[in-house]
PDB file of N, CA and C in Angstrom:
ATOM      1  N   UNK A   1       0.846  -1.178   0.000  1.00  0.00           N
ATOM      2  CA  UNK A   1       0.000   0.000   0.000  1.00  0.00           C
ATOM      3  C   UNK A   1       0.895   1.248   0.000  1.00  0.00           C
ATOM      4  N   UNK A   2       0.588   2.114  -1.071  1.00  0.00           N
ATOM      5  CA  UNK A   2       0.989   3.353  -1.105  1.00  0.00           C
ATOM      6  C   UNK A   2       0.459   4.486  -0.247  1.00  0.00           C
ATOM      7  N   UNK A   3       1.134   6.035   0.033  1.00  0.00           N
ATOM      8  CA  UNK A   3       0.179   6.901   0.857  1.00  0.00           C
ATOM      9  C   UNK A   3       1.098   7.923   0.504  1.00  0.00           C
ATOM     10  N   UNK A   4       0.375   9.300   0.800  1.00  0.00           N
ATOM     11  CA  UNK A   4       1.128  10.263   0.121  1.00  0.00           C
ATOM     12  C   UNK A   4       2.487  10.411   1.164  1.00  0.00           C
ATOM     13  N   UNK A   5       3.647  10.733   0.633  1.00  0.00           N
ATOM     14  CA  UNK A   5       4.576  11.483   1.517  1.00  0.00           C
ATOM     15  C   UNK A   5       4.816  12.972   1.435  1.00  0.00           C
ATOM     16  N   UNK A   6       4.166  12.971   3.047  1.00  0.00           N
ATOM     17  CA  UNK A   6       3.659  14.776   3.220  1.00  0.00           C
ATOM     18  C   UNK A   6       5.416  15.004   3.617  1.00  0.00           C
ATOM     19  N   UNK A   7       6.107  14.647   3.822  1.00  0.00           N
ATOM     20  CA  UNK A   7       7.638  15.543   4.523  1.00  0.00           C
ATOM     21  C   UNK A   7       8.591  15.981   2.871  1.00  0.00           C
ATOM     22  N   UNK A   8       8.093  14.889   2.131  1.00  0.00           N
ATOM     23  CA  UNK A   8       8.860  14.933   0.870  1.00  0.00           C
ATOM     24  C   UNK A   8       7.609  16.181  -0.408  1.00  0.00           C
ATOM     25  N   UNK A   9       6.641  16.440   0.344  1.00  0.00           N
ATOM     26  CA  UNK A   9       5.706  17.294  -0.384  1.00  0.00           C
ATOM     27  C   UNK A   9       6.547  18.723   0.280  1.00  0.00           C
ATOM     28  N   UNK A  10       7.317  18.588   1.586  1.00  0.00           N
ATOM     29  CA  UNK A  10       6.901  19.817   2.378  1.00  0.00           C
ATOM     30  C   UNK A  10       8.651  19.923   2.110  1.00  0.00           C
ATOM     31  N   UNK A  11       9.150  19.125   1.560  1.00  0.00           N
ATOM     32  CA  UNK A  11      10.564  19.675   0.887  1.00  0.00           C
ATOM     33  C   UNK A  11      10.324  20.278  -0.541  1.00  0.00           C
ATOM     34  N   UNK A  12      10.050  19.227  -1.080  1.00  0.00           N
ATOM     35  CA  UNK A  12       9.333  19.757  -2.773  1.00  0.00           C
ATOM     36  C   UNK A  12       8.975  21.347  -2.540  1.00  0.00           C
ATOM     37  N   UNK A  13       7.685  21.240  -1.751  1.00  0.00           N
ATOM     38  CA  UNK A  13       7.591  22.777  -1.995  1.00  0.00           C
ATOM     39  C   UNK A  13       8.314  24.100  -1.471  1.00  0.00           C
ATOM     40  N   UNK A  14       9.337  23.965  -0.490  1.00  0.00           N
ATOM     41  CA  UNK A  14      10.285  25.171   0.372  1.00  0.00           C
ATOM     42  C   UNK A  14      11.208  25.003  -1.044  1.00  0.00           C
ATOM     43  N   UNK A  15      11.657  24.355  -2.016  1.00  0.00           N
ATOM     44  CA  UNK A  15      12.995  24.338  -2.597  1.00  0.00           C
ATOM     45  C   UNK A  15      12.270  24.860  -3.713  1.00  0.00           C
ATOM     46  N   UNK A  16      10.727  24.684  -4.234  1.00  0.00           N
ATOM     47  CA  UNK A  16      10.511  25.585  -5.693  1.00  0.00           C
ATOM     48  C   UNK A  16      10.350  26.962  -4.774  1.00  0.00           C
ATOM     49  N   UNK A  17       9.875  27.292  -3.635  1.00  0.00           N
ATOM     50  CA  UNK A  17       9.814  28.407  -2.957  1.00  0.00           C
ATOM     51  C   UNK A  17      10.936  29.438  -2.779  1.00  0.00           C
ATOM     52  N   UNK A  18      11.867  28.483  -2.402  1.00  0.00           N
ATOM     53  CA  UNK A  18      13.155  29.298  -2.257  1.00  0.00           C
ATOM     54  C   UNK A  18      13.940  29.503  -3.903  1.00  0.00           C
ATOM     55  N   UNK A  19      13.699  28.764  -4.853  1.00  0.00           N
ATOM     56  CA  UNK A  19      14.530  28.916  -6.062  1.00  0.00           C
ATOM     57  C   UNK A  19      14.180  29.748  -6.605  1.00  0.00           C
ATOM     58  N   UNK A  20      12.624  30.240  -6.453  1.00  0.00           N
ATOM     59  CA  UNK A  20      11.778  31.022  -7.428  1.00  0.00           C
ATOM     60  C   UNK A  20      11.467  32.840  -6.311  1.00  0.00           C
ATOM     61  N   UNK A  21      12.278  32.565  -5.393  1.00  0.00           N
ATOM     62  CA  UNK A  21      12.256  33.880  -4.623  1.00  0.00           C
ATOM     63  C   UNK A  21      12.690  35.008  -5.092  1.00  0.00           C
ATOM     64  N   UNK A  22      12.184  36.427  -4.927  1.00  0.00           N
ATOM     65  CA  UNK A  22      13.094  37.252  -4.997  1.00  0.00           C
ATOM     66  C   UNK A  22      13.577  38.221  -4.051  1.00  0.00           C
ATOM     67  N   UNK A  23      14.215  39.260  -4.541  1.00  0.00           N
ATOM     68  CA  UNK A  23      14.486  39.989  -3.403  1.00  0.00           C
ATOM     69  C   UNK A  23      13.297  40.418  -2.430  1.00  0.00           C
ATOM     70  N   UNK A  24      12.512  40.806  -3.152  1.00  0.00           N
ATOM     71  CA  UNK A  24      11.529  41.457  -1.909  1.00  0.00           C
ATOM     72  C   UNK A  24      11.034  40.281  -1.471  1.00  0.00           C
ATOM     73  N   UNK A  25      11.054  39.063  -1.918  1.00  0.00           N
ATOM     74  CA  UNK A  25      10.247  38.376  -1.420  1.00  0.00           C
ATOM     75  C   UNK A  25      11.029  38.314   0.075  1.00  0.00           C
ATOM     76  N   UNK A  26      12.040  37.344  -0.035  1.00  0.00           N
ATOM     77  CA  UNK A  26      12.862  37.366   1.220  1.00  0.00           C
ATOM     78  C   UNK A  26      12.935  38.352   2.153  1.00  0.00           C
ATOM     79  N   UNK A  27      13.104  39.541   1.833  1.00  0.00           N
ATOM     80  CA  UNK A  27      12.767  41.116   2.864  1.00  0.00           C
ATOM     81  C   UNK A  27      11.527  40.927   3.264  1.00  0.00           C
ATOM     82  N   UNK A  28      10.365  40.411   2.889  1.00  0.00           N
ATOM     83  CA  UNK A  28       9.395  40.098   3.532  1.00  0.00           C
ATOM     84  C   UNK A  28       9.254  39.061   4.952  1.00  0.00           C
ATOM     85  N   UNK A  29      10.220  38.425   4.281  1.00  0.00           N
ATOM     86  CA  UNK A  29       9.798  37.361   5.393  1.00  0.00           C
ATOM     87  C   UNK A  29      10.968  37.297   6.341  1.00  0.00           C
ATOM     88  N   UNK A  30      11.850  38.209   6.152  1.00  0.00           N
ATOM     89  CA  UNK A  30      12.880  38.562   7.142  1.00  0.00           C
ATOM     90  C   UNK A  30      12.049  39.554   7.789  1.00  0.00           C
ATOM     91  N   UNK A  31      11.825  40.413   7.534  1.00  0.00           N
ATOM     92  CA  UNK A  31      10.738  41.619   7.991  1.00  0.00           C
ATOM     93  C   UNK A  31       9.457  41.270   9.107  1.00  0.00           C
ATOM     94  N   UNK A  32       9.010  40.357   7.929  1.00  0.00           N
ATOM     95  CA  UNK A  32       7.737  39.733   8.603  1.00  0.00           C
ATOM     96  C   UNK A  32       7.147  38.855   9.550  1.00  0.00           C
ATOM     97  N   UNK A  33       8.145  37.780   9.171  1.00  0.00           N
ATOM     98  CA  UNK A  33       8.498  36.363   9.450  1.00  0.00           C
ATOM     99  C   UNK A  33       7.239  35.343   8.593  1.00  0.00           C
ATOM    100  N   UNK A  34       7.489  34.430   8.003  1.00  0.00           N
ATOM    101  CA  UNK A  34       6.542  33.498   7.621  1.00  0.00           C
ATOM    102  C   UNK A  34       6.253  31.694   8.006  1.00  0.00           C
ATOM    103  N   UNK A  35       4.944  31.665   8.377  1.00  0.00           N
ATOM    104  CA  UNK A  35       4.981  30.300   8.696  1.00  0.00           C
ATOM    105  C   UNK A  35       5.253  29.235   7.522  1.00  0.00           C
ATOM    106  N   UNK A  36       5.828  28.285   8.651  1.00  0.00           N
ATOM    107  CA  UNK A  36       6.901  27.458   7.397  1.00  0.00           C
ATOM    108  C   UNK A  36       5.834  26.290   7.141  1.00  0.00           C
ATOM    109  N   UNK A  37       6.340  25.391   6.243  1.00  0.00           N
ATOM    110  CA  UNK A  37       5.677  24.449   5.463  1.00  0.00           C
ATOM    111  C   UNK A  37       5.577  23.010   6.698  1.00  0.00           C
ATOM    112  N   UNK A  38       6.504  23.071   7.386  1.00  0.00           N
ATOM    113  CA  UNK A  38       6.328  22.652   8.634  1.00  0.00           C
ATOM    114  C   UNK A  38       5.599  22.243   9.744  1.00  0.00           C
ATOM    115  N   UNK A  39       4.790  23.639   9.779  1.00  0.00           N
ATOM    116  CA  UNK A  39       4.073  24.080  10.596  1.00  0.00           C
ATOM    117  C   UNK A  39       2.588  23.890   9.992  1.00  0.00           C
ATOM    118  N   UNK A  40       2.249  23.599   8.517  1.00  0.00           N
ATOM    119  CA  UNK A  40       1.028  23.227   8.121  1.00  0.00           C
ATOM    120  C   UNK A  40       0.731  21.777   8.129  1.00  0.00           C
ATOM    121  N   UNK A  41      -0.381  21.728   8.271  1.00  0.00           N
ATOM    122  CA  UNK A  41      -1.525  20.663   8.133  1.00  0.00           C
ATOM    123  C   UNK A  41      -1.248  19.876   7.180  1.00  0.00           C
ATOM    124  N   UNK A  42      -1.375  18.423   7.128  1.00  0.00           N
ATOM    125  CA  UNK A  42      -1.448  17.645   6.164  1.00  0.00           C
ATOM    126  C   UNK A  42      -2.282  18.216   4.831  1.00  0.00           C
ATOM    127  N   UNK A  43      -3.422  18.848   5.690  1.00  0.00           N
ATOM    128  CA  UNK A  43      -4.347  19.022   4.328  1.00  0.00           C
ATOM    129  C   UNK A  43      -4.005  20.170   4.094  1.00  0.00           C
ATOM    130  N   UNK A  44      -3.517  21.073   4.591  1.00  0.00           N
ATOM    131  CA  UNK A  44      -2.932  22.117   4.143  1.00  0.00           C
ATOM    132  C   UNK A  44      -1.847  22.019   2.923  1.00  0.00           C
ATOM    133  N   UNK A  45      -0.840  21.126   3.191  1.00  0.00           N
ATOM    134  CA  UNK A  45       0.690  20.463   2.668  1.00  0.00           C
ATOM    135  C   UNK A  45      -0.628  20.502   1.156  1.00  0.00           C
ATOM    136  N   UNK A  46      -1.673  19.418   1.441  1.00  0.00           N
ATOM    137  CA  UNK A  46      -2.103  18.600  -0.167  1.00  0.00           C
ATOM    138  C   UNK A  46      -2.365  19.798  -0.654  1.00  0.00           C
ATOM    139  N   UNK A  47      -3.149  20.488  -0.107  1.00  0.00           N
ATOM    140  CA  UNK A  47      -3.901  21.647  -1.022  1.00  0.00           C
ATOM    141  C   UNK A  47      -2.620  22.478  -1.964  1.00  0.00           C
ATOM    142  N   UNK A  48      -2.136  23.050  -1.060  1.00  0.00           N
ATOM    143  CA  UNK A  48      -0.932  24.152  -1.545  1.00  0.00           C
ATOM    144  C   UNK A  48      -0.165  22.993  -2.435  1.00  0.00           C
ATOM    145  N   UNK A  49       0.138  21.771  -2.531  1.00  0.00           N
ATOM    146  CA  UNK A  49       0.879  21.349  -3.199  1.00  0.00           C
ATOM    147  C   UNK A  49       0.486  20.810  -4.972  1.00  0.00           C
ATOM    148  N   UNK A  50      -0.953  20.620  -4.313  1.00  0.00           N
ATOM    149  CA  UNK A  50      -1.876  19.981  -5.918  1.00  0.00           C
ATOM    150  C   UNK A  50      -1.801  21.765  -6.686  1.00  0.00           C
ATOM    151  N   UNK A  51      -2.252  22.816  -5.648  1.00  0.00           N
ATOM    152  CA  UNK A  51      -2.411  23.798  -6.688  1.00  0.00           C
ATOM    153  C   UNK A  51      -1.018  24.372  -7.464  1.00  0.00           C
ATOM    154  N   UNK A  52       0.362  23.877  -6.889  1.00  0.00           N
ATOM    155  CA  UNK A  52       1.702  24.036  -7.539  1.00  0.00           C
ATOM    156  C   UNK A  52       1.880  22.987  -8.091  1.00  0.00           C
ATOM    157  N   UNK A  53       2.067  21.861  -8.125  1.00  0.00           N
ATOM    158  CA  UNK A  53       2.621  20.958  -9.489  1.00  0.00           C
ATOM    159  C   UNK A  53       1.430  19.573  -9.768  1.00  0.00           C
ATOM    160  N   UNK A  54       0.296  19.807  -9.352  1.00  0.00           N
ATOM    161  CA  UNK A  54      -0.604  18.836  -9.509  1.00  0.00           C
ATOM    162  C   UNK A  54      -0.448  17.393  -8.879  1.00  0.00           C
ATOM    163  N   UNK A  55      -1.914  16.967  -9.154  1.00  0.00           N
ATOM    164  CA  UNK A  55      -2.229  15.442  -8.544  1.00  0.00           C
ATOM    165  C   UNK A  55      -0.732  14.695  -9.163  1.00  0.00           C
ATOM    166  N   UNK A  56      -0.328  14.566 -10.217  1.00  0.00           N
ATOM    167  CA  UNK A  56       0.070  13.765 -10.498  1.00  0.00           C
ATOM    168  C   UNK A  56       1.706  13.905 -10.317  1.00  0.00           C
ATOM    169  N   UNK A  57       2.246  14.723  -9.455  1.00  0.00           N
ATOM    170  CA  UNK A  57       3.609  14.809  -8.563  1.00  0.00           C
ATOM    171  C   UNK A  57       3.378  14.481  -7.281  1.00  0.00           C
ATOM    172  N   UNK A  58       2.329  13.770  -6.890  1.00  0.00           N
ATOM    173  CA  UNK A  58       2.493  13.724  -5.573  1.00  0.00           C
ATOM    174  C   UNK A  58       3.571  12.652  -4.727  1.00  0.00           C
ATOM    175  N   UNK A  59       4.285  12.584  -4.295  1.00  0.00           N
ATOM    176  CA  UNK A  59       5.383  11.633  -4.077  1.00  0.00           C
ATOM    177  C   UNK A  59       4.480  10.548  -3.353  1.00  0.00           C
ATOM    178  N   UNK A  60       5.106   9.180  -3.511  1.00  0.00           N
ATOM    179  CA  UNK A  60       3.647   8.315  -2.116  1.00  0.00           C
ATOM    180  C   UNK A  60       5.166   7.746  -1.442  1.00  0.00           C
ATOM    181  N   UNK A  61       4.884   6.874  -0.207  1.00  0.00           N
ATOM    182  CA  UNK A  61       5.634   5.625   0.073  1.00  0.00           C
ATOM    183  C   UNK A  61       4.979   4.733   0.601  1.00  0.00           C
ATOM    184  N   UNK A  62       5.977   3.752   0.637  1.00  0.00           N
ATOM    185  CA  UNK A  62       5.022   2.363   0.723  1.00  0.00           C
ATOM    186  C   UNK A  62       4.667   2.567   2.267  1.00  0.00           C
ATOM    187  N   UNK A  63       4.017   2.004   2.577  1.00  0.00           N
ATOM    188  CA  UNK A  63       3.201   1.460   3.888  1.00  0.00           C
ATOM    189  C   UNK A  63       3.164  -0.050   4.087  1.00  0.00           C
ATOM    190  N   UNK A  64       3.388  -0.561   5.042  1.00  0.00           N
ATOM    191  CA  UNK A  64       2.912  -2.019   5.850  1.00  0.00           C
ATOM    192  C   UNK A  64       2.321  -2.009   6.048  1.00  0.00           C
TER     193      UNK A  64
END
């Protein structure tokens, strides 16, 4: 049995986050501070992740 892997969703998305940053972005969140990918919800992780690279990147791993 397969199941999604939310830690490998919640890398996936900080590394297109951080590659695709720019300056202001980062001054923002030095400034601001932002909650990290970490800190969200499983269903949070799916949502934000289907609406950046779709159903069909979702990483799974196996399960026992």
């Amino acid at each position: 049995m397969r199941k999604p892997n939310y830690a490998e969703m919640r890398h996936m998305l900080a590394r297109d986050e951080s590659e695709h940053a720019n300056v202001s972005d980062i001054y923002e969140m030095v400034l601001f501070g932002t909650k990290g990918y970490n800190d969200c919800s499983k269903d949070d992780i799916m949502e934000i992740f289907v609406k950046k690279f779709g159903t069909h990147y979702i990483p799974k791993k196996e399960v026992k």
